[in-house]
C-alpha atoms as a PDB file:
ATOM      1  CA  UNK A   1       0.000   0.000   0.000  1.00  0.00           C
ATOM      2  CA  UNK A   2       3.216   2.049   0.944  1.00  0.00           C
ATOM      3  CA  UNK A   3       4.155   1.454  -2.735  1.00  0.00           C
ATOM      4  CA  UNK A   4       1.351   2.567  -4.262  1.00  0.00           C
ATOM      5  CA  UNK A   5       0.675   5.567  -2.222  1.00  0.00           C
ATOM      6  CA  UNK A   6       4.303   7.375  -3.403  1.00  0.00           C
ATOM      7  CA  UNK A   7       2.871   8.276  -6.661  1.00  0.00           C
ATOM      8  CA  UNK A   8       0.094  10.238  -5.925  1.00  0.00           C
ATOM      9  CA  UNK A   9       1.494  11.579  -2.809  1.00  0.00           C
ATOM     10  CA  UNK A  10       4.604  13.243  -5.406  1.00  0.00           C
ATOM     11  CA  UNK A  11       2.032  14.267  -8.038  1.00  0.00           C
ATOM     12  CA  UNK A  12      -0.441  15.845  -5.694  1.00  0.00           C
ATOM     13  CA  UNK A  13       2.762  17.890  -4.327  1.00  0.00           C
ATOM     14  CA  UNK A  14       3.430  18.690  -8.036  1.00  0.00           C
ATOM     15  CA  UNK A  15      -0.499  20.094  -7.907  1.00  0.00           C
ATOM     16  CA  UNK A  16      -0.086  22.286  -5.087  1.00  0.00           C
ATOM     17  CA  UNK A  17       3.430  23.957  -6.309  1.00  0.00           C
ATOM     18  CA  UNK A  18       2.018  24.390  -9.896  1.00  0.00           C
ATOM     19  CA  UNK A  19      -1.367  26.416  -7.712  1.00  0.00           C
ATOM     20  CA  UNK A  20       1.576  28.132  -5.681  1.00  0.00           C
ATOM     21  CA  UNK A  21       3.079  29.813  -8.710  1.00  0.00           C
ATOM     22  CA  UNK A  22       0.168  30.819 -10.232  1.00  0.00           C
ATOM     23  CA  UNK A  23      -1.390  33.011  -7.169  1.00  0.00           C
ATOM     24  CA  UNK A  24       2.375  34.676  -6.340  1.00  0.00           C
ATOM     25  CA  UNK A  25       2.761  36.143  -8.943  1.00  0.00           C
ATOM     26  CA  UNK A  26       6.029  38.354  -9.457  1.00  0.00           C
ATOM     27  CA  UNK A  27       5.126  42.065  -8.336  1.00  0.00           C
ATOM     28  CA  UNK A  28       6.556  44.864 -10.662  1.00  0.00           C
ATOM     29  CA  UNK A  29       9.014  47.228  -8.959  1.00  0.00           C
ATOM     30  CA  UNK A  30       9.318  51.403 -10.027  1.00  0.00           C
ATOM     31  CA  UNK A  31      11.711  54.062 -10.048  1.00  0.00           C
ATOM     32  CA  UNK A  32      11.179  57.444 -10.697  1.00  0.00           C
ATOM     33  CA  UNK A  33      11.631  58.848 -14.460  1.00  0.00           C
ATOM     34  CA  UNK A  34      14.023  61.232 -14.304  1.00  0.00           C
ATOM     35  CA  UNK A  35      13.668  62.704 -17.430  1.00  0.00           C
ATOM     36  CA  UNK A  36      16.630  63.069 -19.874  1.00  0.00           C
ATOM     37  CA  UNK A  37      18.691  65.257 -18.079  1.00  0.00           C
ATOM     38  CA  UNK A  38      22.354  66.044 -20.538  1.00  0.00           C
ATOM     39  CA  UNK A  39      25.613  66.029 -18.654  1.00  0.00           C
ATOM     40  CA  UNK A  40      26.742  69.159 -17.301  1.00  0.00           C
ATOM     41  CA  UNK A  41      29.641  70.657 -18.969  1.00  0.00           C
ATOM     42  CA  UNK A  42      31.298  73.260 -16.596  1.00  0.00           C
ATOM     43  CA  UNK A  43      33.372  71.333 -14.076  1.00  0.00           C
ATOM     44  CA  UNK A  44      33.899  75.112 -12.187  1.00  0.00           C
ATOM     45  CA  UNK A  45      30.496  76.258 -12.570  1.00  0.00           C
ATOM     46  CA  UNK A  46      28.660  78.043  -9.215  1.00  0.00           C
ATOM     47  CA  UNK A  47      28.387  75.136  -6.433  1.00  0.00           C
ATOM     48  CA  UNK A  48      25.021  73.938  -5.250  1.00  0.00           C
ATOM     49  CA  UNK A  49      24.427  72.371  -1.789  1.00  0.00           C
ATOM     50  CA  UNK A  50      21.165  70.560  -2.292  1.00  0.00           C
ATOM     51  CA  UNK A  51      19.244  69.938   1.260  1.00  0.00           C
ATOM     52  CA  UNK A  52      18.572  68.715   3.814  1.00  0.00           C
ATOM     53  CA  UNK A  53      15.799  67.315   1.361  1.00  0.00           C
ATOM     54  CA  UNK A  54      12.385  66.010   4.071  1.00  0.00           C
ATOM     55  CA  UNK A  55       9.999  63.461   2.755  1.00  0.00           C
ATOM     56  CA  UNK A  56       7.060  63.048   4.090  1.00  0.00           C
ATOM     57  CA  UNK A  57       7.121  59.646   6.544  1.00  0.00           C
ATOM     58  CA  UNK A  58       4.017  58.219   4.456  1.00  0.00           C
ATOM     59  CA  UNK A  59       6.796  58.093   1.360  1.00  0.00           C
ATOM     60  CA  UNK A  60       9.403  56.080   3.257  1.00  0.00           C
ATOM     61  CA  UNK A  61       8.680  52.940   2.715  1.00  0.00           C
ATOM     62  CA  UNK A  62       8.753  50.721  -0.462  1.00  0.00           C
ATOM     63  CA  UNK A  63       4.973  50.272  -0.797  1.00  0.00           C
ATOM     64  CA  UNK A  64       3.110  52.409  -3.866  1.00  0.00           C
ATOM     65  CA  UNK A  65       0.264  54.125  -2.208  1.00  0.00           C
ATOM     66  CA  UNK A  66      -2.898  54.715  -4.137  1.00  0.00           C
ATOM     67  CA  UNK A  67      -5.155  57.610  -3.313  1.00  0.00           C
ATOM     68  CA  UNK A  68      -8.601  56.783  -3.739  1.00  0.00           C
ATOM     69  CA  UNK A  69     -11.543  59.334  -4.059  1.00  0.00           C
ATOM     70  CA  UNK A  70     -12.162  59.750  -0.794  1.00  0.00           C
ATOM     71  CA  UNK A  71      -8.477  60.945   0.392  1.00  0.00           C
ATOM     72  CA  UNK A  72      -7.307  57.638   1.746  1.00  0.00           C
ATOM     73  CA  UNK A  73      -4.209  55.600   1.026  1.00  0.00           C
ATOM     74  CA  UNK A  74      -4.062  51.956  -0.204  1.00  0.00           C
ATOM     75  CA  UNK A  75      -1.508  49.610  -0.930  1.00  0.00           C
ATOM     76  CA  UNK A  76      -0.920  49.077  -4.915  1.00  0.00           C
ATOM     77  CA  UNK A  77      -0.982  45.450  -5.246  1.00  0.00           C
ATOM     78  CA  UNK A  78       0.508  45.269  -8.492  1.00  0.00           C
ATOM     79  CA  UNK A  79       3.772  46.749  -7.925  1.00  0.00           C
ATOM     80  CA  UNK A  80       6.056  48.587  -5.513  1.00  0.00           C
ATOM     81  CA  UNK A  81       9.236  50.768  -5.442  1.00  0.00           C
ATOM     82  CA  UNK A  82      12.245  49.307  -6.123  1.00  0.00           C
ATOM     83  CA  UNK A  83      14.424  50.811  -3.290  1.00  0.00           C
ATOM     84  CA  UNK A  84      13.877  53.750  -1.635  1.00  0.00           C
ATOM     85  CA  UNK A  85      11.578  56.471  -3.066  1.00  0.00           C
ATOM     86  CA  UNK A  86      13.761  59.364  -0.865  1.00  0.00           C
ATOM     87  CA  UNK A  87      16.749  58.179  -2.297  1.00  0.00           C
ATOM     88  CA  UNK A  88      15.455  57.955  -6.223  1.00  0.00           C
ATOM     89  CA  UNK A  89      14.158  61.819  -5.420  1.00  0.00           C
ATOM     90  CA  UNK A  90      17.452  63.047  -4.133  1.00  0.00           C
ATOM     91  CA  UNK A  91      18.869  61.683  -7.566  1.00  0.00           C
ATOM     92  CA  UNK A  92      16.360  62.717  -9.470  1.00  0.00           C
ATOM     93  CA  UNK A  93      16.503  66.623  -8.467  1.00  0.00           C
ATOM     94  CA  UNK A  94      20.072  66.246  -8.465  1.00  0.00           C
ATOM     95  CA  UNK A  95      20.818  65.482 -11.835  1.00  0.00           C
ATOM     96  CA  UNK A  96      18.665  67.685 -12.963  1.00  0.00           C
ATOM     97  CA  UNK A  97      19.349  70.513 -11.421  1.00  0.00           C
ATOM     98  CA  UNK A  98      23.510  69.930 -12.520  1.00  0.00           C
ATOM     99  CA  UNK A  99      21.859  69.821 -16.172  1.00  0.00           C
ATOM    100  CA  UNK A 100      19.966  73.099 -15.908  1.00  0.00           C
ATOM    101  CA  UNK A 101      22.537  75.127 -14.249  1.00  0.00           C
ATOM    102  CA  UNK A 102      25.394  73.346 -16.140  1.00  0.00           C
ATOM    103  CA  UNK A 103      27.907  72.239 -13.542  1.00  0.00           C
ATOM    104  CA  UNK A 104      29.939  69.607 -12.035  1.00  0.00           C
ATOM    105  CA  UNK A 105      29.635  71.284  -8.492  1.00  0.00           C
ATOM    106  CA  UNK A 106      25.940  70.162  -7.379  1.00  0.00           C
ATOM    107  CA  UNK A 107      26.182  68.136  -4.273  1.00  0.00           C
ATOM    108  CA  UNK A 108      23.475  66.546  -1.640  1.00  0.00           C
ATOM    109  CA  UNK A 109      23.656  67.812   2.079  1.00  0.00           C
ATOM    110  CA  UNK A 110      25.129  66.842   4.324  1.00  0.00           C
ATOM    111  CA  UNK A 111      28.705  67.634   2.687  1.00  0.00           C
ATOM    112  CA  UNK A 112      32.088  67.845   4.113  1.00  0.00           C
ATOM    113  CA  UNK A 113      33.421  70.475   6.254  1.00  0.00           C
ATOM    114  CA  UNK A 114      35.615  72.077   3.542  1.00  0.00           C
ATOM    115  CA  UNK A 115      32.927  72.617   0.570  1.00  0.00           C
ATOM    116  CA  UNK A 116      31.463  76.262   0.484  1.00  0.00           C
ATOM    117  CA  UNK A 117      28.701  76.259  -1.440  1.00  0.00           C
ATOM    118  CA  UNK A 118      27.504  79.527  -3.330  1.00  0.00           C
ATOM    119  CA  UNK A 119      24.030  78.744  -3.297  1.00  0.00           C
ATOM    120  CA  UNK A 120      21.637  76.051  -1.250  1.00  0.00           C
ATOM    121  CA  UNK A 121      18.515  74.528  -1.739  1.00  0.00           C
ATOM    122  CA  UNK A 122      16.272  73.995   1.442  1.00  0.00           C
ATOM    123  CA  UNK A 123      13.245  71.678   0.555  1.00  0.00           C
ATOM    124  CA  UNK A 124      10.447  69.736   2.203  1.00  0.00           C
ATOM    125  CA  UNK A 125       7.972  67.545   0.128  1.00  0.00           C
ATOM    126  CA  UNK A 126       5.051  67.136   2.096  1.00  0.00           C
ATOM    127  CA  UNK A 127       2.992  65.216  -0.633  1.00  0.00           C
ATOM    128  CA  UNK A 128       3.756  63.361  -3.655  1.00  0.00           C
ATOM    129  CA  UNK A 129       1.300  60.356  -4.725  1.00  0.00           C
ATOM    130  CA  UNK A 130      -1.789  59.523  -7.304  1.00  0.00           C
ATOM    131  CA  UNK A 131      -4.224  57.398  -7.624  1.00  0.00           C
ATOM    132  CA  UNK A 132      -6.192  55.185 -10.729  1.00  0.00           C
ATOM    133  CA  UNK A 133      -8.878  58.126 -10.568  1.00  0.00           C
ATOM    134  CA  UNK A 134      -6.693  60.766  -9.194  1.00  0.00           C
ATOM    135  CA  UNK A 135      -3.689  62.832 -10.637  1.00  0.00           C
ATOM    136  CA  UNK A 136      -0.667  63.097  -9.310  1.00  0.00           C
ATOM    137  CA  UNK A 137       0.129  65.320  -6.583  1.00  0.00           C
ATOM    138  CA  UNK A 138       3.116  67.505  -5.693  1.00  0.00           C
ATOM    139  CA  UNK A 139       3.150  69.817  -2.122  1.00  0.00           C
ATOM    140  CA  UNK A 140       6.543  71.245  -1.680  1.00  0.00           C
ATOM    141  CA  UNK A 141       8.059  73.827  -0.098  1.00  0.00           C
ATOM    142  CA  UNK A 142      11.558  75.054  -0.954  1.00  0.00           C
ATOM    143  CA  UNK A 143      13.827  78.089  -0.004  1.00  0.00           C
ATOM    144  CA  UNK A 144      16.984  79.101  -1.702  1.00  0.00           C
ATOM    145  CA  UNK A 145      19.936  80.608   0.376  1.00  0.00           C
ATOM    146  CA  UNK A 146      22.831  82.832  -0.471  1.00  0.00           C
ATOM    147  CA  UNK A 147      27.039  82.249   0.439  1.00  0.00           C
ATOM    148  CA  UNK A 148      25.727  84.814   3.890  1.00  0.00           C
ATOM    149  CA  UNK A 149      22.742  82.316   4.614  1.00  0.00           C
ATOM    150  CA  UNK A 150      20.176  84.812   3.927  1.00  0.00           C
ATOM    151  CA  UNK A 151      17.209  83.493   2.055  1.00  0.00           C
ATOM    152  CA  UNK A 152      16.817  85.107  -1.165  1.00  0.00           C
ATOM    153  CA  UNK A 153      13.742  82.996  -2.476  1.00  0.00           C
ATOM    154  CA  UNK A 154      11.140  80.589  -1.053  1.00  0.00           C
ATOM    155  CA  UNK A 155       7.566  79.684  -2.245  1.00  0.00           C
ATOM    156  CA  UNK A 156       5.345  76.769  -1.430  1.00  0.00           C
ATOM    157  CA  UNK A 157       4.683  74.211  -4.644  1.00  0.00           C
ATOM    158  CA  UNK A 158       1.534  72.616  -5.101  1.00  0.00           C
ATOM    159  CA  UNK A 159       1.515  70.779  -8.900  1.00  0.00           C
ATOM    160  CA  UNK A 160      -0.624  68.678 -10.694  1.00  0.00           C
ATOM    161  CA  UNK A 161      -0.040  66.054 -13.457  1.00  0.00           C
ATOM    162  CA  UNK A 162      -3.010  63.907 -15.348  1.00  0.00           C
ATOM    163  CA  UNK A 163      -1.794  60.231 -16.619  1.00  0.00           C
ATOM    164  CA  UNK A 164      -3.278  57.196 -18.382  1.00  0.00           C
ATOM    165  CA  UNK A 165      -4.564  55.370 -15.104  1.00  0.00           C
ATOM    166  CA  UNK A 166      -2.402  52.030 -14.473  1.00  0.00           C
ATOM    167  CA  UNK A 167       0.418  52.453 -12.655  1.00  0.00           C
ATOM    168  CA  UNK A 168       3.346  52.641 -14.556  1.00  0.00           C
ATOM    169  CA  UNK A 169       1.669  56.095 -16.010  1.00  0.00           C
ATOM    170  CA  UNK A 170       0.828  57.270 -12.165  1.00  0.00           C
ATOM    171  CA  UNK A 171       4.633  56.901 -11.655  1.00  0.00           C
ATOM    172  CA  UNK A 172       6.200  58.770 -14.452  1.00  0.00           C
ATOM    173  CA  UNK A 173       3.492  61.025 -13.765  1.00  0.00           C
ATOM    174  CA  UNK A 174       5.158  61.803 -10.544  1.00  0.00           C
ATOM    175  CA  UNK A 175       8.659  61.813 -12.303  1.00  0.00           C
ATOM    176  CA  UNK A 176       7.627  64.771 -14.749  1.00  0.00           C
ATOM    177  CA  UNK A 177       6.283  66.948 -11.334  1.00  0.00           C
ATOM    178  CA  UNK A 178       9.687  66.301  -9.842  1.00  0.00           C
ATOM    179  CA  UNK A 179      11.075  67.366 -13.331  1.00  0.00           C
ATOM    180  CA  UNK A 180       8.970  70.644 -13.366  1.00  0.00           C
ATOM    181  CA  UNK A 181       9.865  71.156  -9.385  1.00  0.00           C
ATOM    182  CA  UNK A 182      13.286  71.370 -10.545  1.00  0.00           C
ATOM    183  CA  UNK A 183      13.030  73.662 -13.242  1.00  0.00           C
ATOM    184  CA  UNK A 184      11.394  76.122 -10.608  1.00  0.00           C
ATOM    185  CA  UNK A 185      14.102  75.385  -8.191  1.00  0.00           C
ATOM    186  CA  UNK A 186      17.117  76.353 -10.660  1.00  0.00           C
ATOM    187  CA  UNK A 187      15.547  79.474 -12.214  1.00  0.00           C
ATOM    188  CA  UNK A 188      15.736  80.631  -8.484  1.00  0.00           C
ATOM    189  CA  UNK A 189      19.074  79.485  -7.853  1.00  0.00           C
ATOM    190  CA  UNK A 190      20.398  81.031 -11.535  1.00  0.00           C
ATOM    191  CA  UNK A 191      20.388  84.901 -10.634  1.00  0.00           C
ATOM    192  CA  UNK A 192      22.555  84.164  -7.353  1.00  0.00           C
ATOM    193  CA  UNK A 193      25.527  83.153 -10.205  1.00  0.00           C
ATOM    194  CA  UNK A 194      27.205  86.576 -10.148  1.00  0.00           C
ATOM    195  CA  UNK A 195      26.747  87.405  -6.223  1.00  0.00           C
ATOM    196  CA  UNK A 196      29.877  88.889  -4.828  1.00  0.00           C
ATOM    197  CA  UNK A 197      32.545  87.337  -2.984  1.00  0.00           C
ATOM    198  CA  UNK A 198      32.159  87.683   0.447  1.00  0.00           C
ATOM    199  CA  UNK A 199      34.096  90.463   2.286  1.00  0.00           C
ATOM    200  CA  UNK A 200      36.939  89.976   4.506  1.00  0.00           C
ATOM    201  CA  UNK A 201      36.617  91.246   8.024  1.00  0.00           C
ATOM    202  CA  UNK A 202      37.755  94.605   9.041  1.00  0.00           C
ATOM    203  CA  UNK A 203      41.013  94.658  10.906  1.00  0.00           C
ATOM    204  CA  UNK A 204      41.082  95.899  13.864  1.00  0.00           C
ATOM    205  CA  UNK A 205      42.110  98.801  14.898  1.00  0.00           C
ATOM    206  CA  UNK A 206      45.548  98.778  17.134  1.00  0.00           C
ATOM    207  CA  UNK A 207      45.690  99.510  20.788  1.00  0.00           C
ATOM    208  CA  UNK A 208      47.744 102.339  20.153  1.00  0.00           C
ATOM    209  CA  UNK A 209      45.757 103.892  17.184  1.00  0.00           C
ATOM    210  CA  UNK A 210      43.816 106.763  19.181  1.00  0.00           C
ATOM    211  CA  UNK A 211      39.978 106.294  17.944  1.00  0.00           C
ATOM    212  CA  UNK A 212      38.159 109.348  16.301  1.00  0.00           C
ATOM    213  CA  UNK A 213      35.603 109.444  18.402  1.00  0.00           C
ATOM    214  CA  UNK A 214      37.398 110.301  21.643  1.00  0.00           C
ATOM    215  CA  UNK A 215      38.318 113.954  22.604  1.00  0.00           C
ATOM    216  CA  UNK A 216      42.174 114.576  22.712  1.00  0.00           C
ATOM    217  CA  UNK A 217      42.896 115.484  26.425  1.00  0.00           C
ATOM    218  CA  UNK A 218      43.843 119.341  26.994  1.00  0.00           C
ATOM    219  CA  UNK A 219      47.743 119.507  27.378  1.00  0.00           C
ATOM    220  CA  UNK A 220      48.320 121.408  30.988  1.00  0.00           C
ATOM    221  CA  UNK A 221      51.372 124.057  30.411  1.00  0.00           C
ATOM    222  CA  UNK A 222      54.449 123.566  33.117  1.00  0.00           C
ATOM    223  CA  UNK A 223      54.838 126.674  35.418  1.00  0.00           C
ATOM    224  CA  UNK A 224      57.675 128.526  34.297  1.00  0.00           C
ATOM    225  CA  UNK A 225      59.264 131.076  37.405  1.00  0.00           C
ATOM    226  CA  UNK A 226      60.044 134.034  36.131  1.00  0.00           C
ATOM    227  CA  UNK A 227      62.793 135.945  38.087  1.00  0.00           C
ATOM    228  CA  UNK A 228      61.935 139.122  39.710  1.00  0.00           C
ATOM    229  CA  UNK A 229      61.954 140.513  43.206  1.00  0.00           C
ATOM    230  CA  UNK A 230      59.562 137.895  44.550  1.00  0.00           C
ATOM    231  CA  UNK A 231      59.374 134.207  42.519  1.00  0.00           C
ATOM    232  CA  UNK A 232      56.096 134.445  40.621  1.00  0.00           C
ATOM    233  CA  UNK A 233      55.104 131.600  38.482  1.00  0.00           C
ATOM    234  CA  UNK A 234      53.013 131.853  35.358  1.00  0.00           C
ATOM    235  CA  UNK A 235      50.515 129.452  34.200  1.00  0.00           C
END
């Protein structure tokens, strides 16, 4: 009976692995389009401290969210990111931003001690998702700083993009509003290209200069006698 058994014990295995593969199916994984950004040329062009860039927490994670109609979040089933979505946005905005203003020198925060940067980019994405029914969304925030650390430019981003519906539109949908964030991003940075050199500080003034603003002291004359009958001394 042992003997007998072995066959259909090994085939009905067979039946249950076949059923196995056919509900796991192999998920789809996404990355951000980043366009086709060209290669900056300028290897001394005006350096660019991108960051700190914030995500939003809901965004740090591999899962592709779906907003439905009524505002709420769902899991896509039918694919996810492959990696991390904060990292492929960092990249994104990176290389674009090098193309645009055409140098070597763009680098993501935080940097090393020694690299000044003329120009940096402060910028917090608050929102950036779609849905089967629903565009794609873009909240942002962004200010630009000068070599002093005064803010020169900020504005708050909210951008659309429509798309085909499946999911491989919804995320290149989201790549092109990432695009368009970084064309806004280096037309602000572009007139802070011929800001001048920062000034050196004043030397001080020595301990023996006298300053302007204090009053010479009044020289008192030495009494001089004068030699008559009696010693008189005039002042």
């Amino acid at each position: 009976m042992n003997f007998l058994r072995l066959p259909f014990a090994v085939l009905l295995t067979g039946v249950l692995g076949l059923a196995g593969c056919s509900v796991h199916q192999p998920v789809a994984l996404y990355q951000l389009d980043s366009g086709n950004p060209g290669q900056p040329k300028q290897t001394s062009g005006m350096s660019v401290l991108l960051g700190p860039v914030s995500v939003a927490d809901y965004l740090q994670r591999e899962t592709l969210l779906q907003r439905q109609k009524d505002g709420s979040l769902t899991a896509a089933t039918d694919g996810r990111w492959a990696g991390s979505l904060t990292a492929d946005i960092d990249q994104l905005l990176l290389r674009q931003l090098a193309w645009r203003l055409d140098t070597q020198r763009v680098v993501l925060a935080p940097t090393t001690a020694n690299f000044t940067p003329d120009v940096q980019v402060l910028l917090s994405i608050t929102r950036l998702d779609s849905g089967g029914a629903q565009p794609a969304v873009l909240d942002a925030q962004w200010r630009v700083l000068d070599r002093r650390g005064q803010v020169r430019d900020s504005r708050l981003v909210h951008l659309e993009e429509k798309h085909a519906g499946d999911t491989a539109a919804q995320v290149q949908a989201q790549g092109v509003l990432l695009q368009r964030l970084a064309e806004q991003l280096s037309a602000a940075v572009k007139p802070l290209a011929g800001q001048p050199a920062l000034a050196e500080e004043p030397r001080k003034a020595s301990s023996t200069q006298v300053k302007k603003d204090e009053p010479e002291k009044q020289k008192i004359p030495l009494a001089t006698p004068v030699r008559t009958g009696m010693e008189v001394f005039r002042f």
